[in-house]
PDB file of N, CA and C in Angstrom:
ATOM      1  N   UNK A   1     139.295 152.536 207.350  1.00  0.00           N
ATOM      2  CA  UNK A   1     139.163 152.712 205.922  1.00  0.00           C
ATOM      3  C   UNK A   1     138.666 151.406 205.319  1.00  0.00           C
ATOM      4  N   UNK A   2     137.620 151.570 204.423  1.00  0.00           N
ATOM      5  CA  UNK A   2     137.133 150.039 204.068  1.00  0.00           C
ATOM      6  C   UNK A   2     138.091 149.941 202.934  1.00  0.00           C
ATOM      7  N   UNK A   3     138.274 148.559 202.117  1.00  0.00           N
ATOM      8  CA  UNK A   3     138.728 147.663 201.518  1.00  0.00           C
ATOM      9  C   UNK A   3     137.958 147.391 200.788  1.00  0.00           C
ATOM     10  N   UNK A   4     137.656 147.354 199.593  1.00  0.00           N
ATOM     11  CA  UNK A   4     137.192 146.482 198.668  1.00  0.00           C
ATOM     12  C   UNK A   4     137.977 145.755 197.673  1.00  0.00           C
ATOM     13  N   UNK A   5     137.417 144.313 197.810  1.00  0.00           N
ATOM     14  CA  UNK A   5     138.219 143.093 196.862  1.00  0.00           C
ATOM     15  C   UNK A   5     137.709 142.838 195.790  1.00  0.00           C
ATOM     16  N   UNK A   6     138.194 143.262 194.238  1.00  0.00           N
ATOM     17  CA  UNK A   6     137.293 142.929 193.391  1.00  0.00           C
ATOM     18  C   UNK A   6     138.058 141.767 192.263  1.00  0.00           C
ATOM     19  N   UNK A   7     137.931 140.603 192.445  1.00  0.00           N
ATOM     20  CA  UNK A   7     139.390 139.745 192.023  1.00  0.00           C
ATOM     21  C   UNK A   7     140.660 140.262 192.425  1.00  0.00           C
ATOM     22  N   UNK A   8     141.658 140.633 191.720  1.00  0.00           N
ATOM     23  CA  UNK A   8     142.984 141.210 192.163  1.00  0.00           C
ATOM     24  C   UNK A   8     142.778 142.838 192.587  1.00  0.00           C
ATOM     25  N   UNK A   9     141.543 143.304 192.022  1.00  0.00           N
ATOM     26  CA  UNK A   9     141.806 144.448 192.156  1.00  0.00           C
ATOM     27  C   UNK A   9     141.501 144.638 193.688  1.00  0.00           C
ATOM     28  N   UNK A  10     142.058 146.518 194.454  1.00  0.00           N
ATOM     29  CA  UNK A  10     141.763 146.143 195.901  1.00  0.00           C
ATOM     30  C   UNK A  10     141.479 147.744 195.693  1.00  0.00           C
ATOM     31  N   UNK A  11     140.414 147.884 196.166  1.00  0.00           N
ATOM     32  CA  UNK A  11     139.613 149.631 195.888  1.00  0.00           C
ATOM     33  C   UNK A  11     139.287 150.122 197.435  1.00  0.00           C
ATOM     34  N   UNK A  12     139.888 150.923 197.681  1.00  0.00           N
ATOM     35  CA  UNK A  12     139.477 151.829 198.894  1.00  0.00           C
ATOM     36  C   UNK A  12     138.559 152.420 198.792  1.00  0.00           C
ATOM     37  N   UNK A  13     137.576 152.348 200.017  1.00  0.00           N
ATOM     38  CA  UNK A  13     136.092 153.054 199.771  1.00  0.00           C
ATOM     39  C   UNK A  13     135.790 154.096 199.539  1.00  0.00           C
ATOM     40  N   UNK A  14     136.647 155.276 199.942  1.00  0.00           N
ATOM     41  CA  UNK A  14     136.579 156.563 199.169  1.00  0.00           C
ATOM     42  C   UNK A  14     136.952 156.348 197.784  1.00  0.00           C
ATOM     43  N   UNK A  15     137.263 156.052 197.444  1.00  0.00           N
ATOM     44  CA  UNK A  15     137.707 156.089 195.598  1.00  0.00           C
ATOM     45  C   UNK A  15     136.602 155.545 195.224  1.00  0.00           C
ATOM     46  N   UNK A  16     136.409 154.145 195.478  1.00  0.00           N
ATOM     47  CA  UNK A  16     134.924 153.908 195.076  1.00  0.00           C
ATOM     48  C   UNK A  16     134.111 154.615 194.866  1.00  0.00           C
ATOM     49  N   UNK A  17     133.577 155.306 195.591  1.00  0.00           N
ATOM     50  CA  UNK A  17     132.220 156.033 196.645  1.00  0.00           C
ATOM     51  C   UNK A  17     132.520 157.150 195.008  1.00  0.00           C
ATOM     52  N   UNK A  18     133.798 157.915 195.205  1.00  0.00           N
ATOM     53  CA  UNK A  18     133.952 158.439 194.108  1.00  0.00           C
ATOM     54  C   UNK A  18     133.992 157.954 192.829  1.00  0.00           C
ATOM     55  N   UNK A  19     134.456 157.153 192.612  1.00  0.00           N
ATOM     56  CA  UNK A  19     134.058 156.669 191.005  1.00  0.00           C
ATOM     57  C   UNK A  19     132.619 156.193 191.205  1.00  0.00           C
ATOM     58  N   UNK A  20     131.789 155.816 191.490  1.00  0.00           N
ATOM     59  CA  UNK A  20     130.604 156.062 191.201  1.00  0.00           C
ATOM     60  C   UNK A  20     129.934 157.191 190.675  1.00  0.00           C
ATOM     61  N   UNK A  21     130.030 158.193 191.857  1.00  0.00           N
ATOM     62  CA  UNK A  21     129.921 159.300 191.719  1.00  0.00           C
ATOM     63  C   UNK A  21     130.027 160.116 190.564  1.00  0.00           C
ATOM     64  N   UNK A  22     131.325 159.798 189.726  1.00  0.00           N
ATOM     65  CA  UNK A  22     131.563 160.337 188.799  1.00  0.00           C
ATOM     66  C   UNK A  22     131.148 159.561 187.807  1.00  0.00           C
ATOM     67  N   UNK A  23     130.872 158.501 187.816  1.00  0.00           N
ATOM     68  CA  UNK A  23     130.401 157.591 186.538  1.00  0.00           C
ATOM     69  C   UNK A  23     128.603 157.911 186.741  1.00  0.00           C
ATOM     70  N   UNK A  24     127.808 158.312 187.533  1.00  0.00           N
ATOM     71  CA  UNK A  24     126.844 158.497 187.537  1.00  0.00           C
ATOM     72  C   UNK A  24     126.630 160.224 186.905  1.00  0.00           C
ATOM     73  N   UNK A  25     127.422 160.973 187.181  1.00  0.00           N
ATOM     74  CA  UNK A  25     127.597 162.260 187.111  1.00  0.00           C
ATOM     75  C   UNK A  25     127.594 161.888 185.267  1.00  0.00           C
ATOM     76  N   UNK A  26     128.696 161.475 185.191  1.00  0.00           N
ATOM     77  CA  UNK A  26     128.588 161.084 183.482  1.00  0.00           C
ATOM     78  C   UNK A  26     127.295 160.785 182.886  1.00  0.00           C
ATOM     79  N   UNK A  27     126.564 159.595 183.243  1.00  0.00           N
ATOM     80  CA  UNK A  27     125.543 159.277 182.491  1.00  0.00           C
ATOM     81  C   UNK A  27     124.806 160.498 182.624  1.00  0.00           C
ATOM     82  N   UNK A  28     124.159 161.084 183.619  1.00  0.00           N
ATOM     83  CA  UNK A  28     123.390 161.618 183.946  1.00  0.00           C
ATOM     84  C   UNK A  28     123.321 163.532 183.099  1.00  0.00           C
ATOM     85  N   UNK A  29     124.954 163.452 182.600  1.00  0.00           N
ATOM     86  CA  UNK A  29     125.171 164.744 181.810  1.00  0.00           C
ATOM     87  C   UNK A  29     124.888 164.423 180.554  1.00  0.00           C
ATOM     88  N   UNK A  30     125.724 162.697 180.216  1.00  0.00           N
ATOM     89  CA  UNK A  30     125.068 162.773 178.621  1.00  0.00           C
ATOM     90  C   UNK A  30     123.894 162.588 178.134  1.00  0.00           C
ATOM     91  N   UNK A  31     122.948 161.924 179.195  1.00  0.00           N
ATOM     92  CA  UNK A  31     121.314 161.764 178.607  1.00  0.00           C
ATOM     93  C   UNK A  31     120.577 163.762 178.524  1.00  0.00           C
ATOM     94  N   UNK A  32     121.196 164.592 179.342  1.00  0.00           N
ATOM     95  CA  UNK A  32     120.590 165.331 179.447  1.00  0.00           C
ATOM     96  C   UNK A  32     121.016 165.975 178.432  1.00  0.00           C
ATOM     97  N   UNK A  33     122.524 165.878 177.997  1.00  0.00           N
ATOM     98  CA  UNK A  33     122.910 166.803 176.750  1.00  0.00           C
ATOM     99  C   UNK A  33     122.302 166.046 175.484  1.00  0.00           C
ATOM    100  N   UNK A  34     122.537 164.902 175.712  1.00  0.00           N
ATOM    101  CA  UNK A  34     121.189 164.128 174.227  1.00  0.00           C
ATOM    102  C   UNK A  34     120.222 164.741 174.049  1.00  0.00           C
ATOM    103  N   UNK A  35     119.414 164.739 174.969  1.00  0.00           N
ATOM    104  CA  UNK A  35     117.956 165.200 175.198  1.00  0.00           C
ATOM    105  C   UNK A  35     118.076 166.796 174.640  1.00  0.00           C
ATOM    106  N   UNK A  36     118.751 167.338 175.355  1.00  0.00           N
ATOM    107  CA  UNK A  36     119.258 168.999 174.706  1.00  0.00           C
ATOM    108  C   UNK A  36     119.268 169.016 173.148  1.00  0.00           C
ATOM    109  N   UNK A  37     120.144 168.286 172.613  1.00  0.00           N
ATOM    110  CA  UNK A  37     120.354 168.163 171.386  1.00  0.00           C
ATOM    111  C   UNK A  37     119.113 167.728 170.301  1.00  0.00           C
ATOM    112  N   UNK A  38     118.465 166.664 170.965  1.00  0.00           N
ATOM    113  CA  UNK A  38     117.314 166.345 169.968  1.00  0.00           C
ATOM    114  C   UNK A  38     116.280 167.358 170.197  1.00  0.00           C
ATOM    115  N   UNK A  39     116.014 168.029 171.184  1.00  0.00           N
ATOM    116  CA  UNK A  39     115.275 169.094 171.171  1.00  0.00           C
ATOM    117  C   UNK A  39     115.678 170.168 170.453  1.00  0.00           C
ATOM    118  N   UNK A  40     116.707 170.564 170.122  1.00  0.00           N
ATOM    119  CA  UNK A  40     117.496 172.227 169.411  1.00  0.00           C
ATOM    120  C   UNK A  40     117.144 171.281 168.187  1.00  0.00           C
ATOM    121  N   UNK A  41     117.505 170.409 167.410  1.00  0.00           N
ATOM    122  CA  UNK A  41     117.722 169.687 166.509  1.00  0.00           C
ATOM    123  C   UNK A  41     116.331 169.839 165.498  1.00  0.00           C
ATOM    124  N   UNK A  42     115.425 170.293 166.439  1.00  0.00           N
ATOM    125  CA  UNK A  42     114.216 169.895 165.559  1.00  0.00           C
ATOM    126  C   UNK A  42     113.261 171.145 165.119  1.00  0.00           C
ATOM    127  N   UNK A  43     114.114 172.218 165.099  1.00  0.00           N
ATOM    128  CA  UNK A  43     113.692 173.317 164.379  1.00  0.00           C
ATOM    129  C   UNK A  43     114.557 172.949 163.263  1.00  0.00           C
ATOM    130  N   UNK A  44     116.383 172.840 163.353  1.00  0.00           N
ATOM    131  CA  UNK A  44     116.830 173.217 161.817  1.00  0.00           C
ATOM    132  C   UNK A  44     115.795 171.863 161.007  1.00  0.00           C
ATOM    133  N   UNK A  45     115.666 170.702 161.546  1.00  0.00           N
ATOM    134  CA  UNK A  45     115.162 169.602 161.009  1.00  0.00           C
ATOM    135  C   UNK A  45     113.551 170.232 160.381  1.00  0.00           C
ATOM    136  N   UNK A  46     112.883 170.770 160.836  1.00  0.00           N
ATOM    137  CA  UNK A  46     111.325 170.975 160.641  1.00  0.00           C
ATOM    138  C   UNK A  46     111.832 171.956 158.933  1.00  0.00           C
ATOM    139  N   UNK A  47     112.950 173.252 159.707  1.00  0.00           N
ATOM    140  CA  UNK A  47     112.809 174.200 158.047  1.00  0.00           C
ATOM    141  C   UNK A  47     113.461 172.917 157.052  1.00  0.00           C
ATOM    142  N   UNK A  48     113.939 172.038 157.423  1.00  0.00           N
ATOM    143  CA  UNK A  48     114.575 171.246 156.212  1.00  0.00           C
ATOM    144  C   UNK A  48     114.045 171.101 155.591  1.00  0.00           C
ATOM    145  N   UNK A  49     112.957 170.377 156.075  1.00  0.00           N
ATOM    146  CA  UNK A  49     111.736 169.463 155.484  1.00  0.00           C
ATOM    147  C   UNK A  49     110.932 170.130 154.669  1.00  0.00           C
ATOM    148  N   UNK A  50     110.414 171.470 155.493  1.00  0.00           N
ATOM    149  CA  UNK A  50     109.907 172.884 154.651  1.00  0.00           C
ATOM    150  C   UNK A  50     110.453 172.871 153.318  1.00  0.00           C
ATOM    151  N   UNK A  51     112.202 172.566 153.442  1.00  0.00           N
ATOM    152  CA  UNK A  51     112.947 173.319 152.373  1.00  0.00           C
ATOM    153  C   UNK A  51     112.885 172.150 150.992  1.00  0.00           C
ATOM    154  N   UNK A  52     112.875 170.833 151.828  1.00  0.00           N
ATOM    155  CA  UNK A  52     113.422 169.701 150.943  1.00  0.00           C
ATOM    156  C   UNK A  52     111.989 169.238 150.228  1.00  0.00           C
ATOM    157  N   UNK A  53     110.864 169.426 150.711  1.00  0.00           N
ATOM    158  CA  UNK A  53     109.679 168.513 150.770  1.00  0.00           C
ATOM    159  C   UNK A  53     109.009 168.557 149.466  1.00  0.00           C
ATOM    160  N   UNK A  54     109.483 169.344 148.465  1.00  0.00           N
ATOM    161  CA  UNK A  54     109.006 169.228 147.310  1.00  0.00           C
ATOM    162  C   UNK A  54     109.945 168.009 146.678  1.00  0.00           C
ATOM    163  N   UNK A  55     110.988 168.082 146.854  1.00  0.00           N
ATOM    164  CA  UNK A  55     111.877 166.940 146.252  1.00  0.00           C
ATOM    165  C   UNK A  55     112.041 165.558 146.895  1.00  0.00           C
ATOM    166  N   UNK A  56     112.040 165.645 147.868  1.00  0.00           N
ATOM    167  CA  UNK A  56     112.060 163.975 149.132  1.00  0.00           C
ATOM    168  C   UNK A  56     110.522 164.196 149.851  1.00  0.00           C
ATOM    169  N   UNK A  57     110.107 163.210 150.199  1.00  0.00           N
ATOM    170  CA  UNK A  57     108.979 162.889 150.927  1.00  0.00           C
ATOM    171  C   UNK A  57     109.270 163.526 152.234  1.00  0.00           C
ATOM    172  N   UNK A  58     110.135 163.582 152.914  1.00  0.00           N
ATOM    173  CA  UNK A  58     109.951 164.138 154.312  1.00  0.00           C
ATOM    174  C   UNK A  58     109.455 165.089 154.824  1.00  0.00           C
ATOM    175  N   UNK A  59     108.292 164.282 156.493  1.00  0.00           N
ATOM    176  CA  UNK A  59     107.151 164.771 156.883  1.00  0.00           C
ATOM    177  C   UNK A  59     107.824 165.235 158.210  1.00  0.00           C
ATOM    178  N   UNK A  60     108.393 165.605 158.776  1.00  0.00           N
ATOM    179  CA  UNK A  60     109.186 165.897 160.335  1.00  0.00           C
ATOM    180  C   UNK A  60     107.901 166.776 160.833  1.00  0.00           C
ATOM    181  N   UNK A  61     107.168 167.831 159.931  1.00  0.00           N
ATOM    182  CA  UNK A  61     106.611 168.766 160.780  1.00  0.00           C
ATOM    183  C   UNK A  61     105.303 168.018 160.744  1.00  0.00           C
ATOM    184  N   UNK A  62     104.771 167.290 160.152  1.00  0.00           N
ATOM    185  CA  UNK A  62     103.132 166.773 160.171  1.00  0.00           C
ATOM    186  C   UNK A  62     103.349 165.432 161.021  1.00  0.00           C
ATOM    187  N   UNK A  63     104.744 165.258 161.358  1.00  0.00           N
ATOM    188  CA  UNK A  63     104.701 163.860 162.110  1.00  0.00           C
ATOM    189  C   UNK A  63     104.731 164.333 163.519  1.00  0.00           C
ATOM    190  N   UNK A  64     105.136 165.761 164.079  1.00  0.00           N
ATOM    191  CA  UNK A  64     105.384 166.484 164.889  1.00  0.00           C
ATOM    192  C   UNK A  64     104.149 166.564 165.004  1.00  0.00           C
ATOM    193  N   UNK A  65     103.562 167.115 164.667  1.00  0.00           N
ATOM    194  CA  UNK A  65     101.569 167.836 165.026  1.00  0.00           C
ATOM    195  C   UNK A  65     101.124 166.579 164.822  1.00  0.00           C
ATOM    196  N   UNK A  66     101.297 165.617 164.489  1.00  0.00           N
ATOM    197  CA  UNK A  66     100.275 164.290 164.582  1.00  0.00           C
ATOM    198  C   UNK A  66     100.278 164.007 165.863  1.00  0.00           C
ATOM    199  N   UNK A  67     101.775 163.285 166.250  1.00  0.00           N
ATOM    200  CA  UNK A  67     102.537 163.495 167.531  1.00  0.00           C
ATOM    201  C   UNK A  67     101.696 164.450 168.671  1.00  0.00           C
ATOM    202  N   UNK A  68     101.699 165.321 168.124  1.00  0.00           N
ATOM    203  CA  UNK A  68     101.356 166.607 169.541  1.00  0.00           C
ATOM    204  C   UNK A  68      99.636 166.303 169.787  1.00  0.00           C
ATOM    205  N   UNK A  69      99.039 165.830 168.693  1.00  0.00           N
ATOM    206  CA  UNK A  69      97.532 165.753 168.522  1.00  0.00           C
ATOM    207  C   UNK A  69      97.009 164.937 169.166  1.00  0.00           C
ATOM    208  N   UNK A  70      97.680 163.837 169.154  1.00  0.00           N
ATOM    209  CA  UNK A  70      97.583 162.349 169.528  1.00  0.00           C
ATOM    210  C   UNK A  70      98.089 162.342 171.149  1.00  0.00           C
ATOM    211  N   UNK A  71      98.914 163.071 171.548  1.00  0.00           N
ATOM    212  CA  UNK A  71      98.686 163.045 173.408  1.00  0.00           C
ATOM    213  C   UNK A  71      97.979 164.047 173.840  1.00  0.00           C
ATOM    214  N   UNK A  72      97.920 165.284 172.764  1.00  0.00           N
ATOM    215  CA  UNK A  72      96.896 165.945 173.450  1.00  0.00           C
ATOM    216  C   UNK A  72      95.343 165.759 173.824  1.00  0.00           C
ATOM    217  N   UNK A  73      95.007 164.527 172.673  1.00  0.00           N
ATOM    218  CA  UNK A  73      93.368 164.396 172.512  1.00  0.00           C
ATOM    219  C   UNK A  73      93.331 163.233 173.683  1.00  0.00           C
ATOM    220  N   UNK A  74      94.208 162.914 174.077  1.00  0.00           N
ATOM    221  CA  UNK A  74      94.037 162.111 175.498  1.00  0.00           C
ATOM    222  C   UNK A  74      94.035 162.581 177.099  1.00  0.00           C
ATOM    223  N   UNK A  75      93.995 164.068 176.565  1.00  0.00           N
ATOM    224  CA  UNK A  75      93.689 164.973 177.869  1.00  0.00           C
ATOM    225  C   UNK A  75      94.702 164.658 178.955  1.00  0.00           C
ATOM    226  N   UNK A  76      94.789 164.175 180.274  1.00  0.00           N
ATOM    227  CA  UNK A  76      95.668 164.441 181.182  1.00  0.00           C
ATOM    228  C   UNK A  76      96.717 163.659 181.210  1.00  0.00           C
ATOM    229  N   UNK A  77      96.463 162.374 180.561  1.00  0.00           N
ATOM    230  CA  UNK A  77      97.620 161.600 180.191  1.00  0.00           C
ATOM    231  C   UNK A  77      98.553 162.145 179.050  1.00  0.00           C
ATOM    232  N   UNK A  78      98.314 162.465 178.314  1.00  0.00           N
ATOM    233  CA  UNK A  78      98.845 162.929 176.917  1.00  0.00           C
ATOM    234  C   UNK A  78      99.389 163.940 177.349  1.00  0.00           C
ATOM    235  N   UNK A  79      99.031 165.123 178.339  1.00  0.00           N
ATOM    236  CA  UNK A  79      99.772 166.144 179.192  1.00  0.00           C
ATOM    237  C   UNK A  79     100.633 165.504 179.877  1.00  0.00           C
ATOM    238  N   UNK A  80     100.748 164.564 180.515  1.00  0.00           N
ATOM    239  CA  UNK A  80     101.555 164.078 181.258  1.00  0.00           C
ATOM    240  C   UNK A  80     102.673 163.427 180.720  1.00  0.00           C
ATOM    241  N   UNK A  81     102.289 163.185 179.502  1.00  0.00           N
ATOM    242  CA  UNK A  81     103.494 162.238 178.514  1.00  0.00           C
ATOM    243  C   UNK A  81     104.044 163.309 177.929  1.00  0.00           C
ATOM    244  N   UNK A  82     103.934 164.299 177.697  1.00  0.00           N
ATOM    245  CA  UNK A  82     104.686 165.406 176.982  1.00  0.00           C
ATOM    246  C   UNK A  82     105.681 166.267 178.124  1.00  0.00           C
ATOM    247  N   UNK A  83     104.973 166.539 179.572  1.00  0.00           N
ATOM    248  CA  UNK A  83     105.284 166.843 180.280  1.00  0.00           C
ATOM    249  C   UNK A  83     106.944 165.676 180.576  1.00  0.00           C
ATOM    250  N   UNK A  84     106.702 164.387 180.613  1.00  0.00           N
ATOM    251  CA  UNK A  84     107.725 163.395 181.285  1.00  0.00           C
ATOM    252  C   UNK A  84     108.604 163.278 179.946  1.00  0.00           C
ATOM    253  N   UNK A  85     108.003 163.532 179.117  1.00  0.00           N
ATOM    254  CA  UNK A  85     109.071 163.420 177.690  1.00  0.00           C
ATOM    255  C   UNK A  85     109.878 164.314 177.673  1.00  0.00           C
ATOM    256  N   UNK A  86     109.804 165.984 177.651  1.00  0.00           N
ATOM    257  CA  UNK A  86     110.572 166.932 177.822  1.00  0.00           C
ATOM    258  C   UNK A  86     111.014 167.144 179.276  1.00  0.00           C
ATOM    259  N   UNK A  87     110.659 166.946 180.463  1.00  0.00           N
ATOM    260  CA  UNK A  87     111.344 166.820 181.905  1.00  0.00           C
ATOM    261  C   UNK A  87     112.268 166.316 182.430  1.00  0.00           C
ATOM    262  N   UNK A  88     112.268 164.511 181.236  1.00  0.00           N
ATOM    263  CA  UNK A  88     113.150 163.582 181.771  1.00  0.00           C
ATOM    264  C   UNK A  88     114.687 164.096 181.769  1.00  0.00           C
ATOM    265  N   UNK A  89     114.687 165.398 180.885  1.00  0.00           N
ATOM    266  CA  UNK A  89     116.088 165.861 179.882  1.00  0.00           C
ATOM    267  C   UNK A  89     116.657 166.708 181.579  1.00  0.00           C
ATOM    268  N   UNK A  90     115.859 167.453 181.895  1.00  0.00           N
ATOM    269  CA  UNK A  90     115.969 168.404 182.653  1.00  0.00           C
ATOM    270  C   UNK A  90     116.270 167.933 183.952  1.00  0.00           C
ATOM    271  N   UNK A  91     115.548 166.895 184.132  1.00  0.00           N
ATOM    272  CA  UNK A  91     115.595 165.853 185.781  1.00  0.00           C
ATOM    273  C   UNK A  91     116.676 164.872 185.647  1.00  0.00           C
ATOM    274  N   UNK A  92     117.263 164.816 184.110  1.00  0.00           N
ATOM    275  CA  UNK A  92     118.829 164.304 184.712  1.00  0.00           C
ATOM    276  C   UNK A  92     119.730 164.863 184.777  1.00  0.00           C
ATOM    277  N   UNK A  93     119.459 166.251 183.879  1.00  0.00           N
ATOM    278  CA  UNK A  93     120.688 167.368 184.336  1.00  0.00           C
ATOM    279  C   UNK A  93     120.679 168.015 185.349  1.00  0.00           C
ATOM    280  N   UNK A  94     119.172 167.761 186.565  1.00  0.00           N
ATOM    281  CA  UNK A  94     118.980 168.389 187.699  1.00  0.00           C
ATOM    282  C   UNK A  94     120.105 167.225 188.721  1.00  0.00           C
ATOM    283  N   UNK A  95     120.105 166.104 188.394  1.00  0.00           N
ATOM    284  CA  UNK A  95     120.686 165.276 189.272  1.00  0.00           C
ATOM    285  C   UNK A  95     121.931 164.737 188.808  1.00  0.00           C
ATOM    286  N   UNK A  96     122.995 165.420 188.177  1.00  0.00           N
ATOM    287  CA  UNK A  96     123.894 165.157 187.342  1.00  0.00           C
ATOM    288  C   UNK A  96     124.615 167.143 188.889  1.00  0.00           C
ATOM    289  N   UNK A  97     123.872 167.846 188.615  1.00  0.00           N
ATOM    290  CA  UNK A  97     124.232 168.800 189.390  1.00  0.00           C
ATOM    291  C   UNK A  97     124.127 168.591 190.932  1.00  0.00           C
ATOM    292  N   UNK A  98     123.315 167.607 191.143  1.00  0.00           N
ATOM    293  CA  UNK A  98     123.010 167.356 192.682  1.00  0.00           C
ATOM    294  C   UNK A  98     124.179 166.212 193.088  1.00  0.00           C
ATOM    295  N   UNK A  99     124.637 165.485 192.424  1.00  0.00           N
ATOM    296  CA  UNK A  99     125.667 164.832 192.284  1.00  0.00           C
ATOM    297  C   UNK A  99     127.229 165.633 192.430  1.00  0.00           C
ATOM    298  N   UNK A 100     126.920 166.693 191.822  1.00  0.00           N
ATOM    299  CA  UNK A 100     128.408 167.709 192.071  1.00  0.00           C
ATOM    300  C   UNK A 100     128.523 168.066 193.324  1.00  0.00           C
ATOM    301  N   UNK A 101     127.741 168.012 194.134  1.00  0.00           N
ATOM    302  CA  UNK A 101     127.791 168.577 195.501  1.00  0.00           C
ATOM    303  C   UNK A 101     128.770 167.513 196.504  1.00  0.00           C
ATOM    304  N   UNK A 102     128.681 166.180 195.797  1.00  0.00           N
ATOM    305  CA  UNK A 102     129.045 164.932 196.879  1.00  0.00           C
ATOM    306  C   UNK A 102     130.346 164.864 196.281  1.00  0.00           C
ATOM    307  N   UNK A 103     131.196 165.400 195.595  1.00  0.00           N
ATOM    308  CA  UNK A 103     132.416 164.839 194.946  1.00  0.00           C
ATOM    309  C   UNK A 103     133.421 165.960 195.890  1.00  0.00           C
TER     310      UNK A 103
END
């Protein structure tokens, strides 16, 4: 059984091995539930703006299509940045689940 010495503290390598595990499992759920969230987030946000935009300046939906215009007119890169922008959400909740397998 390994030993680990960390000042006073003294961590057995399975526990370790596991708290990693689970501290990686963590990050890896909350970036993906972030990512979840700012994505759902931006429909009620777009009718807001619809709703509010005669009274406050806010542009959410023309900053959105500027946004979308501006990687699209760069052809395969601009695909690729939209592609890695919305994926990254998905490829850490893919490995947040691949992580459940080792615990």
């Amino acid at each position: 059984m390994d030993i680990i010495r960390i000042g006073y503290f003294v961590i057995k390598g399975q526990k370790l091995r596991n708290f990693l595990i689970h501290f990686l499992r963590f990050i890896f759920w909350a970036y993906a539930m972030l990512g979840y969230i700012l994505m759902v987030s931006l429909v009620p946000l777009i009718l807001l703006g619809l709703f509010f935009e005669p009274i406050t300046n806010i542009k959410i939906l023309n900053n959105l299509l500027s946004l979308a215009s501006t990687l699209l007119s760069n052809g395969f890169v601009g695909l690729l940045a939209i592609a890695l922008y919305g994926g990254q959400f998905f490829f850490s909740f893919y490995l947040y689940k691949k992580l459940s397998t080792f615990v």
